[in-house]
N, C-alpha and C. Protein backbone atom coordinates (compact mmCIF):
# COMPACT_ATOMS: atom_id res chain seq x y z
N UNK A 1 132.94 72.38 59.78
CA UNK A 1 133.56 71.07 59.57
C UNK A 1 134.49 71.13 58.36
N UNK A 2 135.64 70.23 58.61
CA UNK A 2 136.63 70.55 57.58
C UNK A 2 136.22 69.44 56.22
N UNK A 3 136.86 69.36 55.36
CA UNK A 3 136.51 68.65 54.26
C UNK A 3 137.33 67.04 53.84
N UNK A 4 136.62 66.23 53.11
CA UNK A 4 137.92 65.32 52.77
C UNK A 4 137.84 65.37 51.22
N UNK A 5 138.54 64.98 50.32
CA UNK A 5 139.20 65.06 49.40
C UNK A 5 140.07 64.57 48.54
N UNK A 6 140.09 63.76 47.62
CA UNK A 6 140.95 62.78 46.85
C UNK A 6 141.88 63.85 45.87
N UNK A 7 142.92 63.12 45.67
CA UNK A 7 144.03 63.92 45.03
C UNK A 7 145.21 62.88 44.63
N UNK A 8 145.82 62.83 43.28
CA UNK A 8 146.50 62.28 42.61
C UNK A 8 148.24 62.58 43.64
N UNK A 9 148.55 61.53 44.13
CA UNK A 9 149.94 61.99 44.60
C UNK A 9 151.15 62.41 44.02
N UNK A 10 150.56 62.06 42.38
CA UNK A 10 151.90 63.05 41.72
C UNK A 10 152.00 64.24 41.69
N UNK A 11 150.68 64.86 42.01
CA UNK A 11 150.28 66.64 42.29
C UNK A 11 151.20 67.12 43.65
N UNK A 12 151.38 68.54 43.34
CA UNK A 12 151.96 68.24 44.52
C UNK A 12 151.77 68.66 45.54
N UNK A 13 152.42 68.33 47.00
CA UNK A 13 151.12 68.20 48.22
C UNK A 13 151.66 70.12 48.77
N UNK A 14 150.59 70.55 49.57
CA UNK A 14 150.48 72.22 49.91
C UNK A 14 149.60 71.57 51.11
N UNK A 15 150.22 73.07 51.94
CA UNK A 15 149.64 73.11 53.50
C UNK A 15 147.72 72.99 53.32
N UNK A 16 146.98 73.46 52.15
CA UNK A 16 145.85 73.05 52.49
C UNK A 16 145.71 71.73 51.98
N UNK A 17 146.39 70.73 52.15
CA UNK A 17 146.21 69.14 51.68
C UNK A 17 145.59 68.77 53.62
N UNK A 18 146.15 69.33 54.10
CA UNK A 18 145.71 68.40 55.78
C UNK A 18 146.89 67.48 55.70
N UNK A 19 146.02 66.41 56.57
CA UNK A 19 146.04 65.03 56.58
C UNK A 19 146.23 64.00 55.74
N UNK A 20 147.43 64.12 55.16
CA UNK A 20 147.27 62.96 53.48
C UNK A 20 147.35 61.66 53.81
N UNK A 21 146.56 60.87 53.11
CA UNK A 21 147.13 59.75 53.53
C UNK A 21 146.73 58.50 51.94
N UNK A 22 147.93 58.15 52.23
CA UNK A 22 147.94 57.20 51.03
C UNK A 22 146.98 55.87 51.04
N UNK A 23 146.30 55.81 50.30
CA UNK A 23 145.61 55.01 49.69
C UNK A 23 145.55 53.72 48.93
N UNK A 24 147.28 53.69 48.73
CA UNK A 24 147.22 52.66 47.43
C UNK A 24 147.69 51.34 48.28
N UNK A 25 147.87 50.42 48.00
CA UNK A 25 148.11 49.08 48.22
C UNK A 25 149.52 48.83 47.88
N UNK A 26 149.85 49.25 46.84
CA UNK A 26 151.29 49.28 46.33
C UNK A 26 151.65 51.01 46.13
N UNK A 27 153.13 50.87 46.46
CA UNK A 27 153.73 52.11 46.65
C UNK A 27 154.00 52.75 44.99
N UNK A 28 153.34 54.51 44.65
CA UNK A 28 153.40 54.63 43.45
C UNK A 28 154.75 54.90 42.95
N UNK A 29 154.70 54.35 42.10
CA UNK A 29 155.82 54.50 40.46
C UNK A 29 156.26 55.87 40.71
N UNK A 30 157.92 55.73 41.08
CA UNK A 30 158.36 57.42 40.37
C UNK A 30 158.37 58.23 41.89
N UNK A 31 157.74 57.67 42.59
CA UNK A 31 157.97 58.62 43.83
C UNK A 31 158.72 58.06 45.12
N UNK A 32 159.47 59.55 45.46
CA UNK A 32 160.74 58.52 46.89
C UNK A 32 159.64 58.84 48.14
N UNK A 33 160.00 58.26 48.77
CA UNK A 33 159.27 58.10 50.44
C UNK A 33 159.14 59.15 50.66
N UNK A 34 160.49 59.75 50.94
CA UNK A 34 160.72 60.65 51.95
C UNK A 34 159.88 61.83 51.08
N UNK A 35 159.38 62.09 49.77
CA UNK A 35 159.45 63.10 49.19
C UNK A 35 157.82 63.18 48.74
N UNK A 36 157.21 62.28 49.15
CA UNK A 36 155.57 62.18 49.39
C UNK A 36 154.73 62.59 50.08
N UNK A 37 155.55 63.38 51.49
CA UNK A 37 154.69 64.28 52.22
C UNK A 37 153.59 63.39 52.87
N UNK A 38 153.74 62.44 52.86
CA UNK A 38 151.92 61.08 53.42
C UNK A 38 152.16 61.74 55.23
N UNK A 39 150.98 61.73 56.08
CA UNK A 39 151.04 61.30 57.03
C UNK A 39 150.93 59.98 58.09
N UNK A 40 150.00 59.01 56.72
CA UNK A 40 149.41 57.67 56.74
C UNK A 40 150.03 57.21 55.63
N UNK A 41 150.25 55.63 55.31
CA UNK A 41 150.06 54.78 54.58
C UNK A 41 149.17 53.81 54.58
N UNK A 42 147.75 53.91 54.54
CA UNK A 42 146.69 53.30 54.61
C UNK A 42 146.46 51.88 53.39
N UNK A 43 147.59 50.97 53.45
CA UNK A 43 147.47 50.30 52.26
C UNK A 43 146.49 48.80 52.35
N UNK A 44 146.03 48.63 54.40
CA UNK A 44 144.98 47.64 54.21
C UNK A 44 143.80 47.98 53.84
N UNK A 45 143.40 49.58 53.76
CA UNK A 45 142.06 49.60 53.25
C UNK A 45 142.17 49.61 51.67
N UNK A 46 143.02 49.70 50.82
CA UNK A 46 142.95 49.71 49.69
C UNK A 46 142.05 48.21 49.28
N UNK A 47 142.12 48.41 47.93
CA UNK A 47 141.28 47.18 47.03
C UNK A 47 142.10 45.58 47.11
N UNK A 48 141.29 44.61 47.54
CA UNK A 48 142.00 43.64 47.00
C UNK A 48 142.83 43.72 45.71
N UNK A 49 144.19 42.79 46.17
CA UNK A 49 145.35 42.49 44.86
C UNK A 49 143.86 41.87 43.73
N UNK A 50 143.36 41.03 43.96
CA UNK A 50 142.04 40.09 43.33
C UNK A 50 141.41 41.24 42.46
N UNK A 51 140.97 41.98 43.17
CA UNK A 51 140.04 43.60 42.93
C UNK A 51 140.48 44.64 42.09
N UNK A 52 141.81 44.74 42.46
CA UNK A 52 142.39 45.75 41.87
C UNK A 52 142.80 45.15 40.35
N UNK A 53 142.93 44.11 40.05
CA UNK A 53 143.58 42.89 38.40
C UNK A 53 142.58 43.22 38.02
N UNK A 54 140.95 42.72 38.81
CA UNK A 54 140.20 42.84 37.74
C UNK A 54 139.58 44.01 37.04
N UNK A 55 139.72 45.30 37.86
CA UNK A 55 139.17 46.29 37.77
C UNK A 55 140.21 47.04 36.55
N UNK A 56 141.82 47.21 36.95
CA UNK A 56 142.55 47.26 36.00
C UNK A 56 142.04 48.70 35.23
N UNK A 57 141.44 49.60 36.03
CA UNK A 57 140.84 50.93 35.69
C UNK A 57 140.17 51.00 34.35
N UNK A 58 139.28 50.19 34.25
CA UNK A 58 138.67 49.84 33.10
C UNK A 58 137.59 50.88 33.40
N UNK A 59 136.97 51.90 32.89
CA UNK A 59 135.68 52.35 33.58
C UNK A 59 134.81 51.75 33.13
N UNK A 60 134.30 50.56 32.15
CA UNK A 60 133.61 49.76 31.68
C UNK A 60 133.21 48.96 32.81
N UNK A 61 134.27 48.68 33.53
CA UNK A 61 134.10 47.70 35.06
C UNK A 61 133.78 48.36 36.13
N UNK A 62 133.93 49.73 36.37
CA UNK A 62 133.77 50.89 37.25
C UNK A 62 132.87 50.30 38.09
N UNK A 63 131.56 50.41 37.46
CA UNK A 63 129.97 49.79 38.49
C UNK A 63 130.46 48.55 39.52
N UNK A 64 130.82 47.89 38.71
CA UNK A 64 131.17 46.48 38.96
C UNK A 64 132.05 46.59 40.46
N UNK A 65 133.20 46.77 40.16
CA UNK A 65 134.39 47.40 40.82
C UNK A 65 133.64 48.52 41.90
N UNK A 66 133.13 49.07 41.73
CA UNK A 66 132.67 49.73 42.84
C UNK A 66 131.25 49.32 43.67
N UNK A 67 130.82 48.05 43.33
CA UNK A 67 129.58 47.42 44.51
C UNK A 67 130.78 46.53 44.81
N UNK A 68 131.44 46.13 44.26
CA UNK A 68 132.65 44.99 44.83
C UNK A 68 133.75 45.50 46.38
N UNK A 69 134.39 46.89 45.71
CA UNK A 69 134.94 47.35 47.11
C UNK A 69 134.40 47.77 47.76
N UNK A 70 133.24 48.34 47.95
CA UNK A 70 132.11 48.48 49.41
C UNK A 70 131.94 47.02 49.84
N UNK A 71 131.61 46.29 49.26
CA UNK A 71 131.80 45.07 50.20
C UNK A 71 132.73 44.83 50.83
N UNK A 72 133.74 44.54 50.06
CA UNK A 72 135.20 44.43 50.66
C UNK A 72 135.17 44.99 51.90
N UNK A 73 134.77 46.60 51.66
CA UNK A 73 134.79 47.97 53.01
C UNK A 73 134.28 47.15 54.05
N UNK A 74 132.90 46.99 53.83
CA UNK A 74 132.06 46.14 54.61
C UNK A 74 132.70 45.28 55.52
N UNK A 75 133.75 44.48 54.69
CA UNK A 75 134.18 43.34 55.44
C UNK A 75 135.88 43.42 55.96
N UNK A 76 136.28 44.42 55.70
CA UNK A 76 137.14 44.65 56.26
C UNK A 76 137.31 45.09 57.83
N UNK A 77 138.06 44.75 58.47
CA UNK A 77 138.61 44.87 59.77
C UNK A 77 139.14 46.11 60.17
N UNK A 78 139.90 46.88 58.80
CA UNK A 78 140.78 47.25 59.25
C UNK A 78 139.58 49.07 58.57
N UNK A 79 139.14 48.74 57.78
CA UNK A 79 138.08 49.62 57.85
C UNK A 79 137.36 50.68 59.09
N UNK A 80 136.97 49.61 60.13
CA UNK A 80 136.64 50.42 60.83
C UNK A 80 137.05 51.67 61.28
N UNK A 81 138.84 51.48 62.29
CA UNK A 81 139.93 51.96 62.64
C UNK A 81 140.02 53.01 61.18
N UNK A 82 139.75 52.73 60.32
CA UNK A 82 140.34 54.01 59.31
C UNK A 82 139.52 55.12 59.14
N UNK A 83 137.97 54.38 59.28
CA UNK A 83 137.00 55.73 59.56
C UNK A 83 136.99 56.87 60.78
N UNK A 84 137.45 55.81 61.82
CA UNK A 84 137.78 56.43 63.23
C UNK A 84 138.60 57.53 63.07
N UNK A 85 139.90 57.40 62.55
CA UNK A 85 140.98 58.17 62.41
C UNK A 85 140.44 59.14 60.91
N UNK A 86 139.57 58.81 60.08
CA UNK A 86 139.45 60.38 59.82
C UNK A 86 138.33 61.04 60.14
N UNK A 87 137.98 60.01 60.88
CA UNK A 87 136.60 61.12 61.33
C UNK A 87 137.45 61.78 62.62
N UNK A 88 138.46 61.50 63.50
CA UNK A 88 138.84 62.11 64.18
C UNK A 88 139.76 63.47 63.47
N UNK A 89 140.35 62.95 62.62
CA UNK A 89 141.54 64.11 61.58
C UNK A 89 140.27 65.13 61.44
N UNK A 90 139.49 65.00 60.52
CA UNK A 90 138.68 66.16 59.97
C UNK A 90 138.06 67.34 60.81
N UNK A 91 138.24 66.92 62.42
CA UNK A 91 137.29 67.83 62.68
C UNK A 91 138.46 69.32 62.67
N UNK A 92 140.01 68.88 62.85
CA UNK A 92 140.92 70.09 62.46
C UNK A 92 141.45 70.13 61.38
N UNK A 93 141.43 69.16 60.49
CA UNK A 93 141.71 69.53 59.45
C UNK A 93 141.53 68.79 58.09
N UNK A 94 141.75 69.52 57.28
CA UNK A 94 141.01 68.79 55.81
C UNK A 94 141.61 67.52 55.76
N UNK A 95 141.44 66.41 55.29
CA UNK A 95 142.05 64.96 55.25
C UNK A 95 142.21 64.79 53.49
N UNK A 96 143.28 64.01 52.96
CA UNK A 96 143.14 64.13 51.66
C UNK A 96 143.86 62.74 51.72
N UNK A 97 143.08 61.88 50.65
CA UNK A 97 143.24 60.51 50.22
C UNK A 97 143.86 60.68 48.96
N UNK A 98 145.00 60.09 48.96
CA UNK A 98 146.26 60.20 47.84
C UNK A 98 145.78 58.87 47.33
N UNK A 99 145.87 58.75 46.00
CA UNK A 99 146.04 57.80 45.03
C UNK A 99 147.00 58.21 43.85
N UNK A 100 147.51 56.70 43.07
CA UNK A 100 148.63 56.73 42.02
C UNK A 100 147.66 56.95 40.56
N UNK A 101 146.21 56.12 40.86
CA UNK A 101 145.96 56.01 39.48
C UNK A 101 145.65 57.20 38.54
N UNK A 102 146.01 57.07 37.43
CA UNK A 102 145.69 58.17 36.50
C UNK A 102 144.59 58.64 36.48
N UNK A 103 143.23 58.05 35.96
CA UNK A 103 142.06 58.54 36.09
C UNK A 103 141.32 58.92 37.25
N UNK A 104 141.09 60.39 37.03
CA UNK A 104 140.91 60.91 38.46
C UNK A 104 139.69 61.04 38.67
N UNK A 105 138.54 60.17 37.60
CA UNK A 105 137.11 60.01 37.64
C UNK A 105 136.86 58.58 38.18
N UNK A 106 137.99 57.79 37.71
CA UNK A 106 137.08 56.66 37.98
C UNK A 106 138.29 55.86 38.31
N UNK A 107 138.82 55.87 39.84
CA UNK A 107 139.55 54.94 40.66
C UNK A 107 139.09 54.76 42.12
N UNK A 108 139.52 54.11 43.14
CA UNK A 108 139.16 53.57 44.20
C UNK A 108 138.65 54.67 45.47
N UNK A 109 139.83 55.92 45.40
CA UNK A 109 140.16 56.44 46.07
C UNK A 109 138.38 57.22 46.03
N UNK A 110 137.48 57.65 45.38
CA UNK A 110 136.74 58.17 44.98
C UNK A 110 135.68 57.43 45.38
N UNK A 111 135.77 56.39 45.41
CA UNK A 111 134.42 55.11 46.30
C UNK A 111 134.61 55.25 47.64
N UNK A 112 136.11 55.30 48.20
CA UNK A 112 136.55 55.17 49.57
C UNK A 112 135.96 56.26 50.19
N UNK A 113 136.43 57.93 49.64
CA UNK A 113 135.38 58.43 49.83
C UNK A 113 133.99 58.85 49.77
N UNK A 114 133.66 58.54 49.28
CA UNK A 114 131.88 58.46 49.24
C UNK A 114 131.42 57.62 50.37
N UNK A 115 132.53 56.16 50.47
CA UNK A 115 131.96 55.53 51.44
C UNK A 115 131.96 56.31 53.17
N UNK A 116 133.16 57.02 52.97
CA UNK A 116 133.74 57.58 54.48
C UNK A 116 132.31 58.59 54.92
N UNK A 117 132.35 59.59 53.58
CA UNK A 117 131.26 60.44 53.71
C UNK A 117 129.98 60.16 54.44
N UNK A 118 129.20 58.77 53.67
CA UNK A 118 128.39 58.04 54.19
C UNK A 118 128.42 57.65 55.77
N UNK A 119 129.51 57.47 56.35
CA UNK A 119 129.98 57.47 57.60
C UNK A 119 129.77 58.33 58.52
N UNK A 120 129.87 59.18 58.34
CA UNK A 120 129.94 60.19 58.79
C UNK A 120 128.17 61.31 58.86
């Protein structure tokens, strides 16, 4: 079984990335379309606009922020359809969830997967 994988989209993307697919809600700072390599723009599963203000990558709020967007997950619609499609991607190839934020310990993209994992 192939792997999934979070990765900062300012890094830059290589044939073992897979399946990238963007993560963020808003398109990151500094980068052109065409030059992002995404195969997805996955921006309804991202964090509520609400979610994302308050969290504001505080890792003080981290806990908080992260029982908050599993719910969200929970209640999202569009959730389902996104697990589908990487549980279908992974079985050929690695899938990698692009995010903008700096901290590469403690942002969304890193709950999303854990949650997918759990899925699976």
């Amino acid at each position: 079984m192939y792997e999934l994988q979070c990765k900062r989209i300012y890094e830059p993307a290589n044939q073992a990335d897979g399946f990238r697919i963007l993560v963020d809600r808003l398109w990151p700072r500094g980068i052109k379309k065409e030059d992002a390599k995404i195969d997805l723009w996955a921006k309804d599963i991202a964090p509520s606009t609400d979610l994302r203000k308050f969290f504001a990558h505080d890792p003080k709020k981290y806990v908080s922020f992260k029982k908050a967007y599993r719910e969200e997950l929970t209640d999202n619609p569009a959730a389902e359809n996104f697990k589908d499609l990487c549980l279908e991607k992974i079985k050929d190839q690695r899938v990698t969830l692009l995010y903008g934020a700096k901290d590469e310990k403690y942002n969304h993209a890193l709950v999303l997967k854990t949650w997918l994992e759990e899925q699976m």
